[in-house]
C-alpha atoms as a PDB file:
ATOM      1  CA  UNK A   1      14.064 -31.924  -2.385  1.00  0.00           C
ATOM      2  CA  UNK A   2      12.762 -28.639  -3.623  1.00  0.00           C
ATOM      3  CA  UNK A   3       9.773 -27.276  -5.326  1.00  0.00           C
ATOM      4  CA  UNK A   4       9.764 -23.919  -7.958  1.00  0.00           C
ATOM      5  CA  UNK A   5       7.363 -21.932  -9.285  1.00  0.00           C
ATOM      6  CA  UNK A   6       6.020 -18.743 -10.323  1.00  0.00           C
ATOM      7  CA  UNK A   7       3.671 -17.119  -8.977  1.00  0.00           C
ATOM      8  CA  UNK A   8       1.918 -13.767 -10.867  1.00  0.00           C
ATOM      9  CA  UNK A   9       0.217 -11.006  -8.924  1.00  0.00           C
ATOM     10  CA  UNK A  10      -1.996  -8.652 -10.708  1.00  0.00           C
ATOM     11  CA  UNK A  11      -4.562  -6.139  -9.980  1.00  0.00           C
ATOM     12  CA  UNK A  12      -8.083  -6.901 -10.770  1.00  0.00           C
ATOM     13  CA  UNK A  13      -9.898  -4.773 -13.787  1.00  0.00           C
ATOM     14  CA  UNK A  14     -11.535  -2.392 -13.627  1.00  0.00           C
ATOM     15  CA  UNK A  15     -14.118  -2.977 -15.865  1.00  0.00           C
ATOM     16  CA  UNK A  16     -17.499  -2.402 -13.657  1.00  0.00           C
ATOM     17  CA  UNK A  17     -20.564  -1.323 -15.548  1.00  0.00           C
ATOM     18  CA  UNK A  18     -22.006   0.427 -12.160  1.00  0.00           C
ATOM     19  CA  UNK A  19     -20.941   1.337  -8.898  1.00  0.00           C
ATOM     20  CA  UNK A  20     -19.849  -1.581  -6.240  1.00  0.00           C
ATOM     21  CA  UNK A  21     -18.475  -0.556  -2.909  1.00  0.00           C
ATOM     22  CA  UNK A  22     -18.137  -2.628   0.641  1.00  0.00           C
ATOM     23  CA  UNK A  23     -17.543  -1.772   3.823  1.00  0.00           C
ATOM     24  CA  UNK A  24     -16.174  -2.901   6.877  1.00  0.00           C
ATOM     25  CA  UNK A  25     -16.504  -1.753  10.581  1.00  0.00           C
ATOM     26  CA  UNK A  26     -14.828  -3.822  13.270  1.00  0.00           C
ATOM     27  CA  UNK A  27     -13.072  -3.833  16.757  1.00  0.00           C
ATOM     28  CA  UNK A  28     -10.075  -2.424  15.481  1.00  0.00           C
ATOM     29  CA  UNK A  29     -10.543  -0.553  12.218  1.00  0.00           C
ATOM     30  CA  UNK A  30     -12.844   0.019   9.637  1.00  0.00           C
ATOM     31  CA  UNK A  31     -12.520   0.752   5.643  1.00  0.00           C
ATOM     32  CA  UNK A  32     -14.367   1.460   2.748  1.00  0.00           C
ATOM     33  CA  UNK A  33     -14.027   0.344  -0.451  1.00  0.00           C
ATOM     34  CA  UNK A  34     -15.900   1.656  -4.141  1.00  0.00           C
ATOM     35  CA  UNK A  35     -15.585   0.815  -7.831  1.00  0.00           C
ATOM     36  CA  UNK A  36     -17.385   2.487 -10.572  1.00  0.00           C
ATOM     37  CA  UNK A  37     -16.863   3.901 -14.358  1.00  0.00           C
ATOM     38  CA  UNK A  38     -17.176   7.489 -15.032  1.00  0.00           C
ATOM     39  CA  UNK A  39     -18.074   6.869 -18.720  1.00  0.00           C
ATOM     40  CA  UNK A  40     -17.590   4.338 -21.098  1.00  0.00           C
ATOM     41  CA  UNK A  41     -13.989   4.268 -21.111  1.00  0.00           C
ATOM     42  CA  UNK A  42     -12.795   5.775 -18.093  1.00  0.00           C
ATOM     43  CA  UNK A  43     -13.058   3.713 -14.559  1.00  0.00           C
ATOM     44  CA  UNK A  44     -11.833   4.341 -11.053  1.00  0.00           C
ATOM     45  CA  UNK A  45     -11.464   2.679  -8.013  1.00  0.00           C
ATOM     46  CA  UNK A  46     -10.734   4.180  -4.491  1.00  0.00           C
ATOM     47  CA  UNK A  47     -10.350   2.122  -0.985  1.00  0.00           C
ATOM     48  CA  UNK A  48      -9.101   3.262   2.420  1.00  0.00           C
ATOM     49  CA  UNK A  49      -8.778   2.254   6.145  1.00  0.00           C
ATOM     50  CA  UNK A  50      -8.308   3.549   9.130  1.00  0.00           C
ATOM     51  CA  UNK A  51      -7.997   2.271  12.749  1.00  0.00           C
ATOM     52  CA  UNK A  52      -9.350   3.832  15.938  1.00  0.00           C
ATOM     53  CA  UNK A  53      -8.235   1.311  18.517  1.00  0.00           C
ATOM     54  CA  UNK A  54      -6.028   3.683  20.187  1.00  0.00           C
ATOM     55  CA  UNK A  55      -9.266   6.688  20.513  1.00  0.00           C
ATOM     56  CA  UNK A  56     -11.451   3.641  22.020  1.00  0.00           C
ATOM     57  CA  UNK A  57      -8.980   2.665  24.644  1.00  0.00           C
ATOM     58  CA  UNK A  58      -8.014   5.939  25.538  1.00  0.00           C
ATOM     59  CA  UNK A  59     -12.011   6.485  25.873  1.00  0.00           C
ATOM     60  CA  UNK A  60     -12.568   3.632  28.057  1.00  0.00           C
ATOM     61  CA  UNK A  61      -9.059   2.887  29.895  1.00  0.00           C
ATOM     62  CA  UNK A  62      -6.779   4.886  32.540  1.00  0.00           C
ATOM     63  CA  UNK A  63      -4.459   7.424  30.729  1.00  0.00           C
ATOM     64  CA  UNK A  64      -1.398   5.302  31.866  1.00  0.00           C
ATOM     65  CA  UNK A  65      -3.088   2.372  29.704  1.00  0.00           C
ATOM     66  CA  UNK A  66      -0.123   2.550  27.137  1.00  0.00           C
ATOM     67  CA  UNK A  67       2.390   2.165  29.611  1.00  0.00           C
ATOM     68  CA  UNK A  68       1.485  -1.411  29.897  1.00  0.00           C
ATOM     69  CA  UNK A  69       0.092  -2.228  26.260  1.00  0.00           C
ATOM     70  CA  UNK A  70       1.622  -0.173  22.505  1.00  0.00           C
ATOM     71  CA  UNK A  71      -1.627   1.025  20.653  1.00  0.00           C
ATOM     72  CA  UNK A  72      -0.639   1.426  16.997  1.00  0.00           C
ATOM     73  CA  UNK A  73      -2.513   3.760  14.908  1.00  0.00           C
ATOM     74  CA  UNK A  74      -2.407   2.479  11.217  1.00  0.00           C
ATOM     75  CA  UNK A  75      -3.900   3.607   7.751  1.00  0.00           C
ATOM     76  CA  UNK A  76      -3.835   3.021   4.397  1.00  0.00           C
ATOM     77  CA  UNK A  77      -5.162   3.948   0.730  1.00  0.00           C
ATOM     78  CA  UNK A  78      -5.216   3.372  -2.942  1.00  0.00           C
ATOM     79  CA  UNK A  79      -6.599   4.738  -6.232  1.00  0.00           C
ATOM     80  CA  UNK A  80      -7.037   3.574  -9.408  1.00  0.00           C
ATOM     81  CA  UNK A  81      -8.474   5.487 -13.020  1.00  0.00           C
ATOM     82  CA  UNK A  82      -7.620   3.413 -15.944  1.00  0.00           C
ATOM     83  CA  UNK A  83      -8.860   4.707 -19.419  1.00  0.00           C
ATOM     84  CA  UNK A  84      -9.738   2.001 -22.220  1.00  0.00           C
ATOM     85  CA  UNK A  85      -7.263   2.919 -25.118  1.00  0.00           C
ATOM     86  CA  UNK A  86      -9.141   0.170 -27.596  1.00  0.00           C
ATOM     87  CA  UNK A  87     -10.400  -3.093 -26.932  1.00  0.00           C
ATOM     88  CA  UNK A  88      -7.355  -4.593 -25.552  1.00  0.00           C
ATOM     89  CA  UNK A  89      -5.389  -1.726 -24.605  1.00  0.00           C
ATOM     90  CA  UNK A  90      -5.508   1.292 -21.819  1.00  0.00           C
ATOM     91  CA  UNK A  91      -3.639   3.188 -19.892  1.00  0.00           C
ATOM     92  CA  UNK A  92      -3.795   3.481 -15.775  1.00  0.00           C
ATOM     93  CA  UNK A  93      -2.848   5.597 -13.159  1.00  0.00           C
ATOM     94  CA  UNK A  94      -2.779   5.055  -9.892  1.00  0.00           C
ATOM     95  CA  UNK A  95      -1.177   5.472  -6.317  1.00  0.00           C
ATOM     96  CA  UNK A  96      -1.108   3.952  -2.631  1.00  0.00           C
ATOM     97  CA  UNK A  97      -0.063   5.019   0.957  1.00  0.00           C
ATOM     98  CA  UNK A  98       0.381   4.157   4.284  1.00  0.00           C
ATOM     99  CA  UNK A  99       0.985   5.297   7.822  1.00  0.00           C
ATOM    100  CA  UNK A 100       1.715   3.202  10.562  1.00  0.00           C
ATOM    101  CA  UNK A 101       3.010   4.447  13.603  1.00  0.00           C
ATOM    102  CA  UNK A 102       3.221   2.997  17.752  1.00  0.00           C
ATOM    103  CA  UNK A 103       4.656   4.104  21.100  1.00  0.00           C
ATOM    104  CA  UNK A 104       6.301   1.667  23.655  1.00  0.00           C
ATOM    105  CA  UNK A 105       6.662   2.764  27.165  1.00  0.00           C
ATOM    106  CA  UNK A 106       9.286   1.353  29.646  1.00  0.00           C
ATOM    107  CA  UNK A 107       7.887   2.988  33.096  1.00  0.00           C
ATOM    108  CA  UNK A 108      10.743   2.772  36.119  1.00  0.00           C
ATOM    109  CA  UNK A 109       9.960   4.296  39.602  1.00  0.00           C
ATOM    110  CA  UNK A 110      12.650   6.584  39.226  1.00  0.00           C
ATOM    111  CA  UNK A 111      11.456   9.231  36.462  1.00  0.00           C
ATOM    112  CA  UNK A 112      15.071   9.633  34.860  1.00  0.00           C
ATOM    113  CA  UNK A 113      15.219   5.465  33.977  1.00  0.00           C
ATOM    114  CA  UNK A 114      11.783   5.898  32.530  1.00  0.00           C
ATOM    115  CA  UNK A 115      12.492   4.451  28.640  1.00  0.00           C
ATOM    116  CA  UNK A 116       9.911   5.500  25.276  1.00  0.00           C
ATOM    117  CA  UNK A 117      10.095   4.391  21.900  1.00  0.00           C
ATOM    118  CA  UNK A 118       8.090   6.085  19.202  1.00  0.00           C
ATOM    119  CA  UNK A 119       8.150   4.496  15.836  1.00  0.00           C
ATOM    120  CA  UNK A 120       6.631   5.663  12.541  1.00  0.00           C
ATOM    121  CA  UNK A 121       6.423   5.003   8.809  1.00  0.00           C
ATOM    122  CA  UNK A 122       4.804   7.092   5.894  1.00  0.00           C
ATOM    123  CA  UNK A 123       4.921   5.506   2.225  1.00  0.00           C
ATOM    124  CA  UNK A 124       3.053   6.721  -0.407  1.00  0.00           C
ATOM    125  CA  UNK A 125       3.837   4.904  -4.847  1.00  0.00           C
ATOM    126  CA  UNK A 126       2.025   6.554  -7.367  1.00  0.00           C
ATOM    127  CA  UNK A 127       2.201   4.603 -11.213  1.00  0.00           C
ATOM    128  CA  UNK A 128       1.283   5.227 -14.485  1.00  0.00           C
ATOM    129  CA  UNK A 129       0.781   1.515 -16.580  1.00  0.00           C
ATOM    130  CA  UNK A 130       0.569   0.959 -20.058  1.00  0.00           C
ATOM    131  CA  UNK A 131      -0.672  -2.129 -21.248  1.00  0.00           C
ATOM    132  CA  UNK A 132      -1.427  -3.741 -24.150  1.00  0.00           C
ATOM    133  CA  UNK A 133      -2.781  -6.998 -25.764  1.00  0.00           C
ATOM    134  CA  UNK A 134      -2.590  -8.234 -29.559  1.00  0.00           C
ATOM    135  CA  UNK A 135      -5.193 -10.534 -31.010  1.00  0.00           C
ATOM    136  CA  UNK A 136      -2.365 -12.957 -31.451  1.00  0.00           C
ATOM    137  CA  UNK A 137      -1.831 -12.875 -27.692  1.00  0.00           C
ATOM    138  CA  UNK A 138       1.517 -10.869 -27.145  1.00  0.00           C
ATOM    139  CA  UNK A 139       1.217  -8.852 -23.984  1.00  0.00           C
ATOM    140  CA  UNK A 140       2.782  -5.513 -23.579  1.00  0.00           C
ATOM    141  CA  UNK A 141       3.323  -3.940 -20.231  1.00  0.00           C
ATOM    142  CA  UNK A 142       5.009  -1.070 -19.436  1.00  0.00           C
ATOM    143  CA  UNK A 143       5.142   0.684 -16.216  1.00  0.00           C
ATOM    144  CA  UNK A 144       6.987   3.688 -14.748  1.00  0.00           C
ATOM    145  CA  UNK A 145       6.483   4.147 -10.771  1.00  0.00           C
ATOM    146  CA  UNK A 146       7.593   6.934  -7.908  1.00  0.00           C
ATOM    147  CA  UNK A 147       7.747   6.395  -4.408  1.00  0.00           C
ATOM    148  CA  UNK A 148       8.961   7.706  -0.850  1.00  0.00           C
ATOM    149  CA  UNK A 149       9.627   6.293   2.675  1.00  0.00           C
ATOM    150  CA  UNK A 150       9.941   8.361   5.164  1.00  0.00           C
ATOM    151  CA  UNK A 151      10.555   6.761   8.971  1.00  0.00           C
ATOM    152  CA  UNK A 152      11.066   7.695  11.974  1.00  0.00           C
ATOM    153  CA  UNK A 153      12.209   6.985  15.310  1.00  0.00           C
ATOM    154  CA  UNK A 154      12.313   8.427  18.658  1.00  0.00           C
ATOM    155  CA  UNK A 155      14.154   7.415  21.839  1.00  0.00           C
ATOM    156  CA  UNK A 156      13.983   8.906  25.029  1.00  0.00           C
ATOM    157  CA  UNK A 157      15.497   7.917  28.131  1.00  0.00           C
ATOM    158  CA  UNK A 158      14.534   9.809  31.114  1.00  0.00           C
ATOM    159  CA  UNK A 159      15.377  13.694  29.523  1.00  0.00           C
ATOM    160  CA  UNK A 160      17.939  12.416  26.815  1.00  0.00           C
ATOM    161  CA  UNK A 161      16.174  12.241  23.482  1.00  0.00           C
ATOM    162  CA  UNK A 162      17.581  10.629  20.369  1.00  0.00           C
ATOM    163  CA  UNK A 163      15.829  10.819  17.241  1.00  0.00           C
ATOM    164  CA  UNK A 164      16.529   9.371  13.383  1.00  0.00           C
ATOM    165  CA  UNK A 165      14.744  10.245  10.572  1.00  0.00           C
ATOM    166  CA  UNK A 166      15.074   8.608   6.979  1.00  0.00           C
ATOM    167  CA  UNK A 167      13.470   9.143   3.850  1.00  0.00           C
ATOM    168  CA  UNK A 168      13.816   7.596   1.272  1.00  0.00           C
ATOM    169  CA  UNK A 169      12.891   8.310  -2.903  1.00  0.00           C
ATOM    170  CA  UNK A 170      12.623   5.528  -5.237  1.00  0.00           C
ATOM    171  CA  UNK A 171      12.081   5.837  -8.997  1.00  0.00           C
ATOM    172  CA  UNK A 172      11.673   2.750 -11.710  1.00  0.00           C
ATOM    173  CA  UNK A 173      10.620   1.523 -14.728  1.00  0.00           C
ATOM    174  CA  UNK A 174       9.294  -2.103 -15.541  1.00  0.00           C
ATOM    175  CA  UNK A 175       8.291  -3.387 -19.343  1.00  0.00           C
ATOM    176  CA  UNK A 176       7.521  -6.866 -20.334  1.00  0.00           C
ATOM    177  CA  UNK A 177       6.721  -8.586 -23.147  1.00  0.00           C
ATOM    178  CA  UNK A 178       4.712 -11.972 -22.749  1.00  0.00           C
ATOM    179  CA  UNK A 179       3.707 -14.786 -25.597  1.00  0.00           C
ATOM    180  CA  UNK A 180       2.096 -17.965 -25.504  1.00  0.00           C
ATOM    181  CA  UNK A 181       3.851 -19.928 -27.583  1.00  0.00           C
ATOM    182  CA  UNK A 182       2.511 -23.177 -27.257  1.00  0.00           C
ATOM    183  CA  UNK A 183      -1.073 -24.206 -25.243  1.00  0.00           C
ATOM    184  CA  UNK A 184       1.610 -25.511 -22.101  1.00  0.00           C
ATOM    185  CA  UNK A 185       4.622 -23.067 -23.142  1.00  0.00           C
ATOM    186  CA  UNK A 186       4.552 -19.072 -22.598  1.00  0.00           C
ATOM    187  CA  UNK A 187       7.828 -16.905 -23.385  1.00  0.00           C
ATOM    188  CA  UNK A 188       8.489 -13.895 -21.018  1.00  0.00           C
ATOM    189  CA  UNK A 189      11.340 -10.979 -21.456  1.00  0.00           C
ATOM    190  CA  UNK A 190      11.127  -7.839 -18.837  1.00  0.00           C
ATOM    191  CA  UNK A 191      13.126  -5.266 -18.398  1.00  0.00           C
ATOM    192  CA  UNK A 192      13.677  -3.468 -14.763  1.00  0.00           C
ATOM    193  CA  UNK A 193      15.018  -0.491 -13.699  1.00  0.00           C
ATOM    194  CA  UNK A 194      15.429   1.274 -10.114  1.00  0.00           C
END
């Protein structure tokens, strides 16, 4: 027996008539988050986080600490601006990235069998979204994104290193039209392109 369904993700508006903003410090990381409009039309949003898990255990704990236990060091970040073309249309811009990146140490008495892994991935999308809504209730999307990967990894086995790096460009371009046809029955055509 199986169950379907459909399940749409979207980005909350930004339609915020002052600032709002949060923030979070914790054990492992802490971020900041702030919304606000920069005129009648225009908003933005911005949000990042860091982690410093790895700076308080090498504060506190021997230096051979991440021989026994990975620290990863992590952060991430988005932006939004989104101007108000009309009353149901406007236009947005925005991008994300991320780091995340650890070290695994295999110590062996003998120096030369001593193993280490370092690991590591940079992304970063930027977007530009068009979107659109008639006052019979068509929806219009249209959306044209960029993006790169780049990874690496390190091996190194007593004095033999090994190292692959990757990167990675992706380029695409989404549209959709959307209709409710009936109270229970909505009609959806996309296109998508990579």
């Amino acid at each position: 027996r199986g169950i379907g369904g459909i399940i749409n993700v979207g980005l909350k508006p930004l339609d915020d008539v002052r600032l709002k903003g949060t923030a979070q410090v914790d054990v492992l990381d802490s971020s900041l988050a702030l919304r606000a409009p920069l005129g009648k039309d225009l908003h933005f949003s911005l949000a990042g986080r860091g982690s410093y898990v790895r700076e308080i255990v090498r504060s506190i704990a021997p230096a051979d600490a991440e021989d026994v236990v990975p620290l990863p060091r992590y952060g991430d970040g988005q932006a939004r601006l989104v101007l108000d073309l009309g009353k149901r249309e406007h236009i947005e811009a925005g991008g994300l990235f991320s780091i995340d990146a650890i070290d695994r140490v295999l110590v062996d008495p003998d120096p030369t069998r001593t193993k280490r892994e370092s690991r590591g991935t940079t992304f970063g999308r930027a977007w530009i979204r068009y979107t659109k809504t008639t006052t019979d209730g068509v929806a219009i999307t249209v959306l044209f994104y960029y993006g790169r990967t780049f990874a690496t990894r390190e091996d190194k086995f007593g004095a033999t290193p090994a190292q692959l790096d990757s990167t990675v460009n992706v380029f695409a371009l989404r549209a959709s039209w959307r209709s409710q046809l009936f109270p229970w029955l909505a009609l959806s055509l996309g296109l998508d392109a990579e």
